[in-house]
C-alpha atoms as a PDB file:
ATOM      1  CA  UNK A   1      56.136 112.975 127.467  1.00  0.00           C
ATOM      2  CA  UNK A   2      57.897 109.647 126.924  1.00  0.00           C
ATOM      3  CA  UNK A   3      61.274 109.314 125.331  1.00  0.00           C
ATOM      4  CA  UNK A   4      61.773 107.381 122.055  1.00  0.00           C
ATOM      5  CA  UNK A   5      64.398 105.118 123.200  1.00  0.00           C
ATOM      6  CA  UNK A   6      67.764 105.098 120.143  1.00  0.00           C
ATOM      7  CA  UNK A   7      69.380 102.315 119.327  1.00  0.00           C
ATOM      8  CA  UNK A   8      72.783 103.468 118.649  1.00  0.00           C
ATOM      9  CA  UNK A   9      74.223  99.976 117.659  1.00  0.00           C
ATOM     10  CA  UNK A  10      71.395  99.364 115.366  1.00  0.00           C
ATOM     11  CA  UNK A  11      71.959 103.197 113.926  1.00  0.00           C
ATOM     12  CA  UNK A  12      75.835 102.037 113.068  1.00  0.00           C
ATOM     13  CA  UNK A  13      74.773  98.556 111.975  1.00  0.00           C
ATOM     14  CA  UNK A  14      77.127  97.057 114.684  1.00  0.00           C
ATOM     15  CA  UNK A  15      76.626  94.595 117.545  1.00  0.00           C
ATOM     16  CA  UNK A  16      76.421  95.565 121.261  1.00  0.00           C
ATOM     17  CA  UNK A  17      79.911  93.898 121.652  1.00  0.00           C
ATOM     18  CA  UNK A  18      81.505  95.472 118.779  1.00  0.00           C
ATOM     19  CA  UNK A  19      85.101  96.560 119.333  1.00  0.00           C
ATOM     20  CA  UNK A  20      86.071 100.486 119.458  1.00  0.00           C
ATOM     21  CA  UNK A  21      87.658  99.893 115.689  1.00  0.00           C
ATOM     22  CA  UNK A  22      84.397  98.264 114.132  1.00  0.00           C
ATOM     23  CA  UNK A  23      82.551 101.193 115.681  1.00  0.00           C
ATOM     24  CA  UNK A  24      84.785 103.772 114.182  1.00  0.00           C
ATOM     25  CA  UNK A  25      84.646 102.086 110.879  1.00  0.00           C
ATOM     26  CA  UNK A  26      81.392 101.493 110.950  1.00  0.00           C
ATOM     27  CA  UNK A  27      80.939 105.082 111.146  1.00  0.00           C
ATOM     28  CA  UNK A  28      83.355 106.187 108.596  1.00  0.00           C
ATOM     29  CA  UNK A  29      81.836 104.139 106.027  1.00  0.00           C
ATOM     30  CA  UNK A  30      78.036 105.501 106.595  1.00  0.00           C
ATOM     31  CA  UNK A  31      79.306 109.074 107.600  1.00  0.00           C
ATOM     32  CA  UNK A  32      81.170 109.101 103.848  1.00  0.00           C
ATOM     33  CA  UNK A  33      77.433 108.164 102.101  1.00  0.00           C
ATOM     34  CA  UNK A  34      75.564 110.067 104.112  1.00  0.00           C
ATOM     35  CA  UNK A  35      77.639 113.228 104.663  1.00  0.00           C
ATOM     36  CA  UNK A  36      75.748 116.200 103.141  1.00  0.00           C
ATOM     37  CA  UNK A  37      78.896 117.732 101.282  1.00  0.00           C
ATOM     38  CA  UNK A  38      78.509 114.238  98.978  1.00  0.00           C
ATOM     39  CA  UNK A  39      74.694 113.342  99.484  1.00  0.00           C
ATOM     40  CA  UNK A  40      72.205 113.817  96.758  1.00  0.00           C
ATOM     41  CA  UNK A  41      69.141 113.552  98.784  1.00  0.00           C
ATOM     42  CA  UNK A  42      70.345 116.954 100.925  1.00  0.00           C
ATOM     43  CA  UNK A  43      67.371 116.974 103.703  1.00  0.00           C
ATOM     44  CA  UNK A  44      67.425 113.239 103.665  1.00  0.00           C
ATOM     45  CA  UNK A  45      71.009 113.211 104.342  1.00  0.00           C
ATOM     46  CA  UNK A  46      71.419 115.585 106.705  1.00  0.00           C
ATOM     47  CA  UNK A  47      69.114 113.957 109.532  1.00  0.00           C
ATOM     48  CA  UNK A  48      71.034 110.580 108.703  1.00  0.00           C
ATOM     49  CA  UNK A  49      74.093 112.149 109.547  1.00  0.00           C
ATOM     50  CA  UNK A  50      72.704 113.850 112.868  1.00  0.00           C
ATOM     51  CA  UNK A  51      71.406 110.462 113.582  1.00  0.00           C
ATOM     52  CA  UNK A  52      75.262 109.203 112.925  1.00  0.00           C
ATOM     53  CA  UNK A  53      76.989 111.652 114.941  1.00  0.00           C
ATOM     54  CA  UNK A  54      74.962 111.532 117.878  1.00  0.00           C
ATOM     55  CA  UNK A  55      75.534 107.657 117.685  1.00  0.00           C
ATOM     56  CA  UNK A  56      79.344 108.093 117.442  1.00  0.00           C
ATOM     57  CA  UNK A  57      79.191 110.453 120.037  1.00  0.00           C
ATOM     58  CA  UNK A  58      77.845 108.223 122.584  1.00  0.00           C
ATOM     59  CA  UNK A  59      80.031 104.784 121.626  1.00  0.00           C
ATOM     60  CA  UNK A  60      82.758 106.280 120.227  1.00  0.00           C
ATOM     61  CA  UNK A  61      83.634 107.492 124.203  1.00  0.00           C
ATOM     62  CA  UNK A  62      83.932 104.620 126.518  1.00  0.00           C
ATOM     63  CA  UNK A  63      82.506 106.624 129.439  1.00  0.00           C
ATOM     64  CA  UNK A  64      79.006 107.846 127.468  1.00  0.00           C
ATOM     65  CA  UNK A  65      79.295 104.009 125.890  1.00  0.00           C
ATOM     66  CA  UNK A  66      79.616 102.003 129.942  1.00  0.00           C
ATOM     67  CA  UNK A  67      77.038 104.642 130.279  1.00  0.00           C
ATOM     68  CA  UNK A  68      74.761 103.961 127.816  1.00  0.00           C
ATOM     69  CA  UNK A  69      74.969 100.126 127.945  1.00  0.00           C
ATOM     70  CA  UNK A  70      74.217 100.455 131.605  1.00  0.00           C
ATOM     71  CA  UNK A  71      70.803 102.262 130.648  1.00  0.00           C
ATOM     72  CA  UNK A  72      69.877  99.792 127.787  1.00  0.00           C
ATOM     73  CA  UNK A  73      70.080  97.109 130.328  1.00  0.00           C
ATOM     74  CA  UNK A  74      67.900  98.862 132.440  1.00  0.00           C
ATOM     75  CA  UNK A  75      65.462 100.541 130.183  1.00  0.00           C
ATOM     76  CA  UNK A  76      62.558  98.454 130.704  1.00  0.00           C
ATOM     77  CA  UNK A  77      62.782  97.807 134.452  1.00  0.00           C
ATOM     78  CA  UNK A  78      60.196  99.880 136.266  1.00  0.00           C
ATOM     79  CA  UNK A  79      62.090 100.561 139.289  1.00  0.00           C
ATOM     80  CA  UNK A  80      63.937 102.826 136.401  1.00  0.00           C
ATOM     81  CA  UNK A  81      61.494 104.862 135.633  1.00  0.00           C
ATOM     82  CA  UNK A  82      61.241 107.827 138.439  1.00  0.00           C
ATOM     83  CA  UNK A  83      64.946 108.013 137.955  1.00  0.00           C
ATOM     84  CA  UNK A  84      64.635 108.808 134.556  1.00  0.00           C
ATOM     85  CA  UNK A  85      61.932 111.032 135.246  1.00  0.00           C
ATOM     86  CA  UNK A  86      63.867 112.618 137.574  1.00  0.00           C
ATOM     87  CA  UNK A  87      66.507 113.191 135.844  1.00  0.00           C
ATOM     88  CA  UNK A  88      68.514 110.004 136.406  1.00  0.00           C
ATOM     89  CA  UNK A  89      71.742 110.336 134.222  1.00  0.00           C
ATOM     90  CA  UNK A  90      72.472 113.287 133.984  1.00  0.00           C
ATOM     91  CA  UNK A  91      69.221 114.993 132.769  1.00  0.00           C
ATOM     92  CA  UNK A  92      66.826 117.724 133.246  1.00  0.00           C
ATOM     93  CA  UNK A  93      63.594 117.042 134.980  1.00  0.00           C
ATOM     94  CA  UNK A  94      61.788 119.883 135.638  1.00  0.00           C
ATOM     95  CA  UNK A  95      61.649 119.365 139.387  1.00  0.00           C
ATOM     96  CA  UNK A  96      58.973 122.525 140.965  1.00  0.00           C
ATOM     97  CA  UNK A  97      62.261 123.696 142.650  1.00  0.00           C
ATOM     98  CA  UNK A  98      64.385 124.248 139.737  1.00  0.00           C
ATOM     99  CA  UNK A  99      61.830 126.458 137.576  1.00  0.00           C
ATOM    100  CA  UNK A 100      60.647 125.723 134.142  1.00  0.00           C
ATOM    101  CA  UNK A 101      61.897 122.193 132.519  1.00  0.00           C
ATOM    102  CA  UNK A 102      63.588 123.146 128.658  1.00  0.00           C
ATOM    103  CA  UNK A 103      63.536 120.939 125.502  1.00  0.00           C
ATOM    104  CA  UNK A 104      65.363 122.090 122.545  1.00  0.00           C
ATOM    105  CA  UNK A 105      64.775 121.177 118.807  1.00  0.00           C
ATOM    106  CA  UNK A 106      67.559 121.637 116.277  1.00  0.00           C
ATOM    107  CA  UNK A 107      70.475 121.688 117.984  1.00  0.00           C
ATOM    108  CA  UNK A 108      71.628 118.221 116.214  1.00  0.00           C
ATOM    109  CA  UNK A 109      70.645 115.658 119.271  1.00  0.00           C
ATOM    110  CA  UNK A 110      67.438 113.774 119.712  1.00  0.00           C
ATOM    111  CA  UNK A 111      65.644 114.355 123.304  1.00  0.00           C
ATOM    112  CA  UNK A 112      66.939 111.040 124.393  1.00  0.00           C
ATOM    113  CA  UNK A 113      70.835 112.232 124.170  1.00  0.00           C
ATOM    114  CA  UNK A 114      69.623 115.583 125.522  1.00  0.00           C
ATOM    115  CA  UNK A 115      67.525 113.381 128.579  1.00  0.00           C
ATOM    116  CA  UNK A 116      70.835 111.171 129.306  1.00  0.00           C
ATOM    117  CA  UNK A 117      74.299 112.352 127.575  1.00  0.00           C
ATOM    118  CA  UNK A 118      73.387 116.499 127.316  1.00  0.00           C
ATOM    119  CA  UNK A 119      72.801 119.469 129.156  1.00  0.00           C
ATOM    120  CA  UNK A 120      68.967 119.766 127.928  1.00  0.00           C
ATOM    121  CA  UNK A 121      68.205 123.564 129.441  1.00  0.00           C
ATOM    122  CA  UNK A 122      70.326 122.557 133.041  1.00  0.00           C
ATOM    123  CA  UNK A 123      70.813 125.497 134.850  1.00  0.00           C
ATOM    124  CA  UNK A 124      74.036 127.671 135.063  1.00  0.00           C
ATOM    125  CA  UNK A 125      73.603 130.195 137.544  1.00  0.00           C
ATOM    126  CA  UNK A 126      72.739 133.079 138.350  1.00  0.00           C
ATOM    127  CA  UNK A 127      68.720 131.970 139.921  1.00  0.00           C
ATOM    128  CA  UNK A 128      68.703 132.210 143.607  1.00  0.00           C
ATOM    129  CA  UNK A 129      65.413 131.282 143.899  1.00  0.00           C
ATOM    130  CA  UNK A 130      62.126 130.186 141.239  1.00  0.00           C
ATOM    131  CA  UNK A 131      58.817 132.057 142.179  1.00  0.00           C
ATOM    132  CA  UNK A 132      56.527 130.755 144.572  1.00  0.00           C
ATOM    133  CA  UNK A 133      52.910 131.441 144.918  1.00  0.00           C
ATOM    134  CA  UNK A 134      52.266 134.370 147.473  1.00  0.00           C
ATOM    135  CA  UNK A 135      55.294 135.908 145.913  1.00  0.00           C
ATOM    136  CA  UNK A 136      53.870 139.443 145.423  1.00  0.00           C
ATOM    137  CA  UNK A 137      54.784 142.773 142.919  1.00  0.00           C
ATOM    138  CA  UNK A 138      57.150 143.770 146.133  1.00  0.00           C
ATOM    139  CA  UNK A 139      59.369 140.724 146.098  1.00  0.00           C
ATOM    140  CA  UNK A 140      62.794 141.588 145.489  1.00  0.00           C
ATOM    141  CA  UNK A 141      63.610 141.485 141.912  1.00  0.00           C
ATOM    142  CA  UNK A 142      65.944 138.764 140.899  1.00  0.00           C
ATOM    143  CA  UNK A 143      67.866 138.419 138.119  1.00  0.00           C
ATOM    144  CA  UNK A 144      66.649 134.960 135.988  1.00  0.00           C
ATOM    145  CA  UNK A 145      68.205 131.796 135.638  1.00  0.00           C
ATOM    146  CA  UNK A 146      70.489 131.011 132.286  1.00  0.00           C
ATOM    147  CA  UNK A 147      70.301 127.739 131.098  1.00  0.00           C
ATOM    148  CA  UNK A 148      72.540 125.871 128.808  1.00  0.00           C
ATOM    149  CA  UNK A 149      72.449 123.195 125.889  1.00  0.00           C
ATOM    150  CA  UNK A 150      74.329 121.699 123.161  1.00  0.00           C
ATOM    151  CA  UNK A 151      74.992 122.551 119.935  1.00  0.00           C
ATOM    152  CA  UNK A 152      76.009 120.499 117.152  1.00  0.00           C
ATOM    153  CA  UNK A 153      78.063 122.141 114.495  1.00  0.00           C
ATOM    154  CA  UNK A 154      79.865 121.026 111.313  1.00  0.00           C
ATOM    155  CA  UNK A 155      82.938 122.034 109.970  1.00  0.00           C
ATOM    156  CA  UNK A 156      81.400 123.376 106.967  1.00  0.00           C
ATOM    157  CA  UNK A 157      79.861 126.069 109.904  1.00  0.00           C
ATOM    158  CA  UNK A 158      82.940 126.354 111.644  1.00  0.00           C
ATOM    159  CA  UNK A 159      85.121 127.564 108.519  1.00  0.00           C
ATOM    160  CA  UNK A 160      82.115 129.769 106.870  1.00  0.00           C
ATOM    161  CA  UNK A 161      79.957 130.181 109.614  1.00  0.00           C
ATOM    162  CA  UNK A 162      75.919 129.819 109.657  1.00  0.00           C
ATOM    163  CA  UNK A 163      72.504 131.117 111.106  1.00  0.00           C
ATOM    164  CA  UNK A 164      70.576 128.018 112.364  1.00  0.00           C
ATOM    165  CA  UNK A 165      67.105 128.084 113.397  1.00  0.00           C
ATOM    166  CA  UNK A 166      66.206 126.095 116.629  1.00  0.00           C
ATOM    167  CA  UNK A 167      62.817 125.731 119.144  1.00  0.00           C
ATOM    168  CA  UNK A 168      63.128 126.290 122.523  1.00  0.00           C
ATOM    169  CA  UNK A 169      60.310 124.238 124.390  1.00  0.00           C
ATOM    170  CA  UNK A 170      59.578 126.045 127.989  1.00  0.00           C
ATOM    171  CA  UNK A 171      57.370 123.904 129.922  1.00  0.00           C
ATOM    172  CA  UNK A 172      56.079 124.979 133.314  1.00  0.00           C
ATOM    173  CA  UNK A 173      55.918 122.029 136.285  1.00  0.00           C
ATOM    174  CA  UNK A 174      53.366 123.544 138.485  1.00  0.00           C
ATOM    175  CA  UNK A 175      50.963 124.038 135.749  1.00  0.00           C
ATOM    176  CA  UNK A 176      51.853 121.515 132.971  1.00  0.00           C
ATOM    177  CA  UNK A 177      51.724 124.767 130.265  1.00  0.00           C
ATOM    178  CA  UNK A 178      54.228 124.606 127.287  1.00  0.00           C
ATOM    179  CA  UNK A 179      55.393 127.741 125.289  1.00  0.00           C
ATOM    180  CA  UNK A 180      57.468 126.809 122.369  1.00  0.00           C
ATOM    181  CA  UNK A 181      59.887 129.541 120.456  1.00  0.00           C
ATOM    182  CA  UNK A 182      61.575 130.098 117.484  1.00  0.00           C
ATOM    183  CA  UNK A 183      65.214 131.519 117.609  1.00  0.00           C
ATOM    184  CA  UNK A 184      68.108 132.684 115.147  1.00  0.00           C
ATOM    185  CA  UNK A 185      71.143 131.166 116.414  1.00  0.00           C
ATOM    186  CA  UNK A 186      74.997 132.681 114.875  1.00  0.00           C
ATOM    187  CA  UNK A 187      77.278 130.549 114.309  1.00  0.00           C
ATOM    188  CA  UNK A 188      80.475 132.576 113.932  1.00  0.00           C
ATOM    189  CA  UNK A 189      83.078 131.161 111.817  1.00  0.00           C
ATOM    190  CA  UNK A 190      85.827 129.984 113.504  1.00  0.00           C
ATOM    191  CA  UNK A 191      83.949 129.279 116.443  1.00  0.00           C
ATOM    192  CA  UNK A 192      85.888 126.799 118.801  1.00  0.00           C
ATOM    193  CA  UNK A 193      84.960 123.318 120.212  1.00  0.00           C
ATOM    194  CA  UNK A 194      82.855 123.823 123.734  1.00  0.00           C
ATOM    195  CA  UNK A 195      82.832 127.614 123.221  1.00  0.00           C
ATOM    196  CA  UNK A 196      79.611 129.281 124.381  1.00  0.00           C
ATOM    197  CA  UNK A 197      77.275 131.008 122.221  1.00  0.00           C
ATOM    198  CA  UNK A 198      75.311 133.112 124.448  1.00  0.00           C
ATOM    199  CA  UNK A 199      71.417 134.661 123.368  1.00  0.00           C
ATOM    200  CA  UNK A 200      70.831 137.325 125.469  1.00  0.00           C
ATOM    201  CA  UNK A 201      67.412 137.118 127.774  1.00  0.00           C
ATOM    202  CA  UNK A 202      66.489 133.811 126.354  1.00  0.00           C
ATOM    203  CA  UNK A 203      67.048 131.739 129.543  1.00  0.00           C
ATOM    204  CA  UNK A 204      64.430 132.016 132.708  1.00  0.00           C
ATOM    205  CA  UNK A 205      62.232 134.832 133.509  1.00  0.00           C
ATOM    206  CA  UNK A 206      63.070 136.789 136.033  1.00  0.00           C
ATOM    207  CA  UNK A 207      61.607 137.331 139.445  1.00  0.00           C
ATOM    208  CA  UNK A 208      60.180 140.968 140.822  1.00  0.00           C
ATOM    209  CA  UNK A 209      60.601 142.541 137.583  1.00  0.00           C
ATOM    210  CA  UNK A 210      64.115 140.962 137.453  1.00  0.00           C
ATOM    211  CA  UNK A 211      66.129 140.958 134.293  1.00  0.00           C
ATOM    212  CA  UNK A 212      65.571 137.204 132.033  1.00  0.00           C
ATOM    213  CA  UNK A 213      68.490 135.199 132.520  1.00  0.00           C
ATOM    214  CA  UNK A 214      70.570 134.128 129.043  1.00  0.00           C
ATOM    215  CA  UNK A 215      70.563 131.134 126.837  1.00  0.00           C
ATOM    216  CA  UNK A 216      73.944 129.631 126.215  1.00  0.00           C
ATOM    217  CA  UNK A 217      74.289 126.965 124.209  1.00  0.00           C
ATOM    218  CA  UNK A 218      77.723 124.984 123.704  1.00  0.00           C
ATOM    219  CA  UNK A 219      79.350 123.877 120.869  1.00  0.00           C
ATOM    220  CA  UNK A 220      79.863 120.482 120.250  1.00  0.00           C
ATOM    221  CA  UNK A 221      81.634 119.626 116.555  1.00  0.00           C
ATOM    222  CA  UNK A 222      80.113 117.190 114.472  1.00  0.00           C
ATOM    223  CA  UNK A 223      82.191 114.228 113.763  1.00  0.00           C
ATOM    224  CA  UNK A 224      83.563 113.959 110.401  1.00  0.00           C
ATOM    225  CA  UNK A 225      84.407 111.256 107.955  1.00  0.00           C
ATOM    226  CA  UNK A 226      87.911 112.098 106.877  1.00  0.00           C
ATOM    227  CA  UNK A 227      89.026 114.777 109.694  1.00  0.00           C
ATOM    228  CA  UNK A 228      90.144 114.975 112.650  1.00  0.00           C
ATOM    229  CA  UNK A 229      90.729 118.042 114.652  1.00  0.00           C
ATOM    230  CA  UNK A 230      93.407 119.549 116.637  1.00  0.00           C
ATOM    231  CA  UNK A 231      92.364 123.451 117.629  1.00  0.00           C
ATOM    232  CA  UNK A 232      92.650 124.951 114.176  1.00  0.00           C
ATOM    233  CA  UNK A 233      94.410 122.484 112.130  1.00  0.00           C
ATOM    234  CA  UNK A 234      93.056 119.116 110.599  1.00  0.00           C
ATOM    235  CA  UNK A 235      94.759 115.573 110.273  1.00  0.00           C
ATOM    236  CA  UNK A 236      93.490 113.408 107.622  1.00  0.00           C
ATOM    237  CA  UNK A 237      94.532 109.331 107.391  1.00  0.00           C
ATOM    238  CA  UNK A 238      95.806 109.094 104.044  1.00  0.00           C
ATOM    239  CA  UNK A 239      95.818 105.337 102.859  1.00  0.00           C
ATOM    240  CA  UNK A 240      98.522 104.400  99.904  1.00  0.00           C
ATOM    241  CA  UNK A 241      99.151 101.303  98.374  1.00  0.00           C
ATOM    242  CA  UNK A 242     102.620  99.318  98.144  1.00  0.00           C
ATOM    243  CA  UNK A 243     103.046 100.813  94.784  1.00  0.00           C
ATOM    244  CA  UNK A 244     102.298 103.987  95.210  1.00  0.00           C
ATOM    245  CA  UNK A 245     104.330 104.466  98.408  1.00  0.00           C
ATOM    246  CA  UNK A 246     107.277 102.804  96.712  1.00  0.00           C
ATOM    247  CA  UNK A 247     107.135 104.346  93.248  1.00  0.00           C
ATOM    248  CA  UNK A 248     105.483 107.741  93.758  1.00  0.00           C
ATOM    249  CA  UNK A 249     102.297 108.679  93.211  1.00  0.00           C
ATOM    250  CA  UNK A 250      99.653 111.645  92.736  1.00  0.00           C
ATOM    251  CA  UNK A 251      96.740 111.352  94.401  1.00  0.00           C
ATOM    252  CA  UNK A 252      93.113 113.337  95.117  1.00  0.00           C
ATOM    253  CA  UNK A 253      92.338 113.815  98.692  1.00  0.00           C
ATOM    254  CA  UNK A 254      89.479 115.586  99.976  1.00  0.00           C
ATOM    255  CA  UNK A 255      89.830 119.038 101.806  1.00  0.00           C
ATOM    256  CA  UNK A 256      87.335 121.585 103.403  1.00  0.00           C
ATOM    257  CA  UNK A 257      87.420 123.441 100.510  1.00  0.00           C
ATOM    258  CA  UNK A 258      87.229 120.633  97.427  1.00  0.00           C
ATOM    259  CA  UNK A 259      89.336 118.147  96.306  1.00  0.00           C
ATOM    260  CA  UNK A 260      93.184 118.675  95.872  1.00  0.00           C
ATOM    261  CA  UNK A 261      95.843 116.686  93.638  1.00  0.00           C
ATOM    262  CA  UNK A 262      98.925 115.762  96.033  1.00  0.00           C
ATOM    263  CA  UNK A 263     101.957 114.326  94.856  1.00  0.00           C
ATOM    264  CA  UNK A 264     103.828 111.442  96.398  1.00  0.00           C
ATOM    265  CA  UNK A 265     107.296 111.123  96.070  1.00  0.00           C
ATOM    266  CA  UNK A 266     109.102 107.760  95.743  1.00  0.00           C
ATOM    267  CA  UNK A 267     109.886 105.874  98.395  1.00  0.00           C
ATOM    268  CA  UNK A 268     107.024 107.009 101.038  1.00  0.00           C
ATOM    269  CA  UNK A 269     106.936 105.597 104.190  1.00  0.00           C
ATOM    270  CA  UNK A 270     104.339 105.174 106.888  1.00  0.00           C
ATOM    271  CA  UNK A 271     103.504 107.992 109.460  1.00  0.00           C
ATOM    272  CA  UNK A 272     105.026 110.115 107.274  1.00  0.00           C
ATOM    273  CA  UNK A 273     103.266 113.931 107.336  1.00  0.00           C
ATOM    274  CA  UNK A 274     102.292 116.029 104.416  1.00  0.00           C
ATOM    275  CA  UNK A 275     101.497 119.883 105.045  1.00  0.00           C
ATOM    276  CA  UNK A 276      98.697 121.453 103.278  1.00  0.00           C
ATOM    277  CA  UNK A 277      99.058 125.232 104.152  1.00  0.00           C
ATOM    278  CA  UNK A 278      95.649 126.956 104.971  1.00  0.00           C
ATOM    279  CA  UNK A 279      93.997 124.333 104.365  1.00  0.00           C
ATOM    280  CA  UNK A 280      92.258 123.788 108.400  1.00  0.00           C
ATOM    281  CA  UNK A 281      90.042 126.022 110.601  1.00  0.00           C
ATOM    282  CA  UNK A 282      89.899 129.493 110.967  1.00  0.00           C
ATOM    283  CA  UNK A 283      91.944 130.998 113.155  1.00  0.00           C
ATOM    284  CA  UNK A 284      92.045 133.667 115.813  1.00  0.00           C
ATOM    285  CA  UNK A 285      94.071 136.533 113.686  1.00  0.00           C
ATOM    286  CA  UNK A 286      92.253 135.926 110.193  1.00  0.00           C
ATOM    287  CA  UNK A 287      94.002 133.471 109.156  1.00  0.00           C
ATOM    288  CA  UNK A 288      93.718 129.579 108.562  1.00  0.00           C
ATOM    289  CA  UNK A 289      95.423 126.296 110.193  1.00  0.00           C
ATOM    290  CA  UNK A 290      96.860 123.572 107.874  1.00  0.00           C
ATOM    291  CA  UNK A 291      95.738 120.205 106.977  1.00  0.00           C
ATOM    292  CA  UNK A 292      97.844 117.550 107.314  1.00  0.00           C
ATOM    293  CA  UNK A 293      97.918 114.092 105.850  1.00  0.00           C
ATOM    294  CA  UNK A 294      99.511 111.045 107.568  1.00  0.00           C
ATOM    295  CA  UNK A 295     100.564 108.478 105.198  1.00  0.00           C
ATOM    296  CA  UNK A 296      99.087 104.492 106.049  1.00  0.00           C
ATOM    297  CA  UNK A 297     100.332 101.912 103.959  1.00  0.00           C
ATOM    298  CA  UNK A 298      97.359  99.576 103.090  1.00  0.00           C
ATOM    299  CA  UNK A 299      97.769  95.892 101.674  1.00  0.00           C
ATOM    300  CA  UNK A 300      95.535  93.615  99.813  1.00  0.00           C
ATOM    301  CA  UNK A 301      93.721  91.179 102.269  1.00  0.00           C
ATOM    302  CA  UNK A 302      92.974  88.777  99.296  1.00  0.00           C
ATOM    303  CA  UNK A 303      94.672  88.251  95.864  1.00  0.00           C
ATOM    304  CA  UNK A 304      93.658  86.570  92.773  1.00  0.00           C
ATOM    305  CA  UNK A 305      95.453  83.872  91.528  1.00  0.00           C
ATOM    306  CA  UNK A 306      97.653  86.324  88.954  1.00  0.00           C
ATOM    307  CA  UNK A 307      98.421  88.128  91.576  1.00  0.00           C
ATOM    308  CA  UNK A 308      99.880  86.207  94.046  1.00  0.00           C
ATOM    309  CA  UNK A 309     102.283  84.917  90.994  1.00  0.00           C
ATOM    310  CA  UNK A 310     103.480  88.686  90.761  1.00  0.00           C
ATOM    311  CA  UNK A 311     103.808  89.251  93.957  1.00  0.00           C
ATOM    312  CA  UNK A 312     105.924  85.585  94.133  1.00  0.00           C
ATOM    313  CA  UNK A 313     108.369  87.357  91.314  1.00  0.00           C
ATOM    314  CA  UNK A 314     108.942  90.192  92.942  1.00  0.00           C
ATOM    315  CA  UNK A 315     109.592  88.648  96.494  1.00  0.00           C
ATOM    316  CA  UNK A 316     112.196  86.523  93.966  1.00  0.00           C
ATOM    317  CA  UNK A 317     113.804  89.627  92.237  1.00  0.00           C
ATOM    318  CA  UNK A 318     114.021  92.272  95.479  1.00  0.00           C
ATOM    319  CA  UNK A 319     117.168  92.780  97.171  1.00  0.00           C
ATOM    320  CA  UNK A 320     114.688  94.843  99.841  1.00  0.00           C
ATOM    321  CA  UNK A 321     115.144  93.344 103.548  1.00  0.00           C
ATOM    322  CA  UNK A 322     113.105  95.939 105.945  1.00  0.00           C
ATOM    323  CA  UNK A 323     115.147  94.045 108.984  1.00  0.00           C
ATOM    324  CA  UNK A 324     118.358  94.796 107.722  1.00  0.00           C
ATOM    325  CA  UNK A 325     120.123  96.874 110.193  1.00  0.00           C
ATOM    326  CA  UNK A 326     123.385  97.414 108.031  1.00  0.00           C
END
C-alpha cells in the first residue's frame, strides 16, 4: 500500500531552509494552541499535536532532518522506489525471509515516520528461521520472533500513567493476507524515555508448535511546549521582563500539575534557577523530581514613541553600568 508522503515543513509552517531556532519556535508556538491540556476541541487537538511532534521529531534532530531532506529530494524519482519498498531508510519491508511485515496504528506516528525514521514491527531476536512450505508437524519447534515499535507518550502518561488502545496490522508476504488486532497497551507511570513495554506473545508465531514471540514497543516522549526533560526532573525557560527582573515580581507559570504563583525577588538575573520541589516525573522510590525554572531576560523589539522617551529618562537618571568591573 502506498505511503502518504508528510510534509513536515508545511506541518510547522516553516521553510525547507529554516534555521534550528525558527523550527523550535515554530513548534512552541503551535504545540502551546494545540496541546490537549489547553485545547477545546480535545479529539481535534490531540491528532494536531501527534502531527506536531512527529514533525519536531524528525527536524528538530539534524541527523533524522539531513535524513529526511535527502528523501524529499528523492521522493519522486523512480529509481527510489524498490528501495523504499524494500525498506530503504531504515524500514520494514516484509521481505519472504524475514516473516510477516507489521504496521501499527496508535502509537502516535504516521506509517511514513514508522516506513523511514521508526522501528515499524523490525525484528529483535529470538527467530532463527520463518516457516517454509514443506515444513511439516515434526519440524523442530521454534520459539517466534519479537518485534518492536515506537511508542509515543506524553507527560501527562508518564506522571499518571494510561491504558492506550493500538492495532497491530500482521500482513503475510507469501500470501498478501492481512489480520489486524486490537490491543490494551499499560502505560505505567513513571515509565522512562526508550524503556520497553513488553506484551507477552504478541510478536511472531511460532514455528513447530513453538511459543509466539513478544511485542515490545519503546517509549518515545512526546515533545512538550514548556518542558524539557532531564530523567525525572523538568526545566522550564522562564521569560521576565526588565522590570520584573529588576524590581521583583510574582508570576504564574505552568506546571504538570496546574498553574503555580512564583515570586521573584528584586534584582533577578539571567540563568538564574528556581526549584520547584516535586514538581517533575515520577521517580523510582515513589517519589517525584523537581521542576526548575531558568530565568531569560526578554526585551521589547519595538517601542512606541512614549516609550522610547521613558526608556531615554531612565538611561539619563541610572547610575547602573553592567561593564563596571569595580
Amino acid at each position: 500500500m502506498p505511503i502518504e508522503f508528510k510534509n513536515y515543513y508545511n506541518v510547522l509552517g516553516v521553510a525547507p531552509d529554516a534555521s534550528d531556532a525558527e523550527i523550535k519556535k515554530a513548534y512552541r508556538k503551535l504545540a502551546g494552541k494545540y496541546h490537549p491540556d489547553v485545547a477545546k476541541d480535545k479529539t481535534t487537538a490531540e491528532e494536531k499535536f501527534k502531527e506536531l511532534n512527529e514533525a519536531h521529531e524528525v527536524l528538530g534532530d539534524p541527523d533524522k532532518r539531513r535524513k529526511y531532506d535527502e528523501l524529499v529530494a528523492n521522493w519522486n524519482h523512480p529509481e527510489r522506489q524498490a528501495s523504499r519498498q524494500n525498506g530503504g531508510y531504515g524500514g520494514f519491508g516484509g521481505d519472504p525471509e524475514e516473516g510477516s511485515e507489521f504496521h501499527f496504528e496508535g502509537t502516535g506516528f504516521s506509517d511514513f515516520f514508522e516506513q523511514f525514521f521508526g522501528s515499524r514491527g523490525r525484528p529483535s531476536g529470538g527467530f532463527g528461521r520463518p516457516w517454509e512450505p514443506g515444513m511439516g508437524a515434526g519440524a523442530v519447534a521454534q520459539h517466534g520472533q519479537d518485534i518492536e515499535g515506537d511508542i509515543v507518550v506524553t507527560l501527562a502518561e508518564v506522571l499518571h500513567g494510561s491504558t492506550r488502545t493500538i492495532r497491530l496490522q500482521r500482513t503475510d508476504p507469501r500470501t498478501g493476507q492481512s489480520t489486524l488486532q486490537t490491543l490494551q497497551v499499560r502505560i505505567p507511570p513513571g515509565v522512562r524515555e526508550a524503556q520497553l513495554i513488553r506484551l507477552a506473545g504478541k510478536g511472531q508465531e511460532g514455528v513447530g508448535g513453538g511459543d509466539p514471540g513478544n511485542l515490545y514497543l519503546r517509549v518515545k516522549f512526546a515533545k512538550h511546549p514548556d518542558f524539557r526533560v532531564h530523567d525525572a526532573n523538568l526545566y522550564y525557560d522562564l521569560e521576565l521582563s526588565p522590570w520584573e527582573a529588576v524590581m521583583g515580581a510574582t508570576i504564574h507559570m505552568p506546571t504538570l500539575d496546574g498553574t503555580v504563583s512564583l515570586k521573584i525577588p528584586p534584582g533577578t538575573t539571567a540563568e538564574r534557577q528556581f526549584r520547584l520541589p516535586k514538581k517533575g516525573l515520577p521517580t523510582g522510590d515513589g517519589t517525584r523530581g523537581d521542576l526548575y525554572a531558568i530565568v531569560s531576560i526578554q526585551v521589547p523589539s519595538h517601542l512606541t514613541p512614549e516609550e522610547k522617551v521613558l526608556w531615554e529618562q531612565l538611561a539619563a537618571k541610572s547610575t547602573f553600568n553592567p561593564r563596571k568591573t569595580s
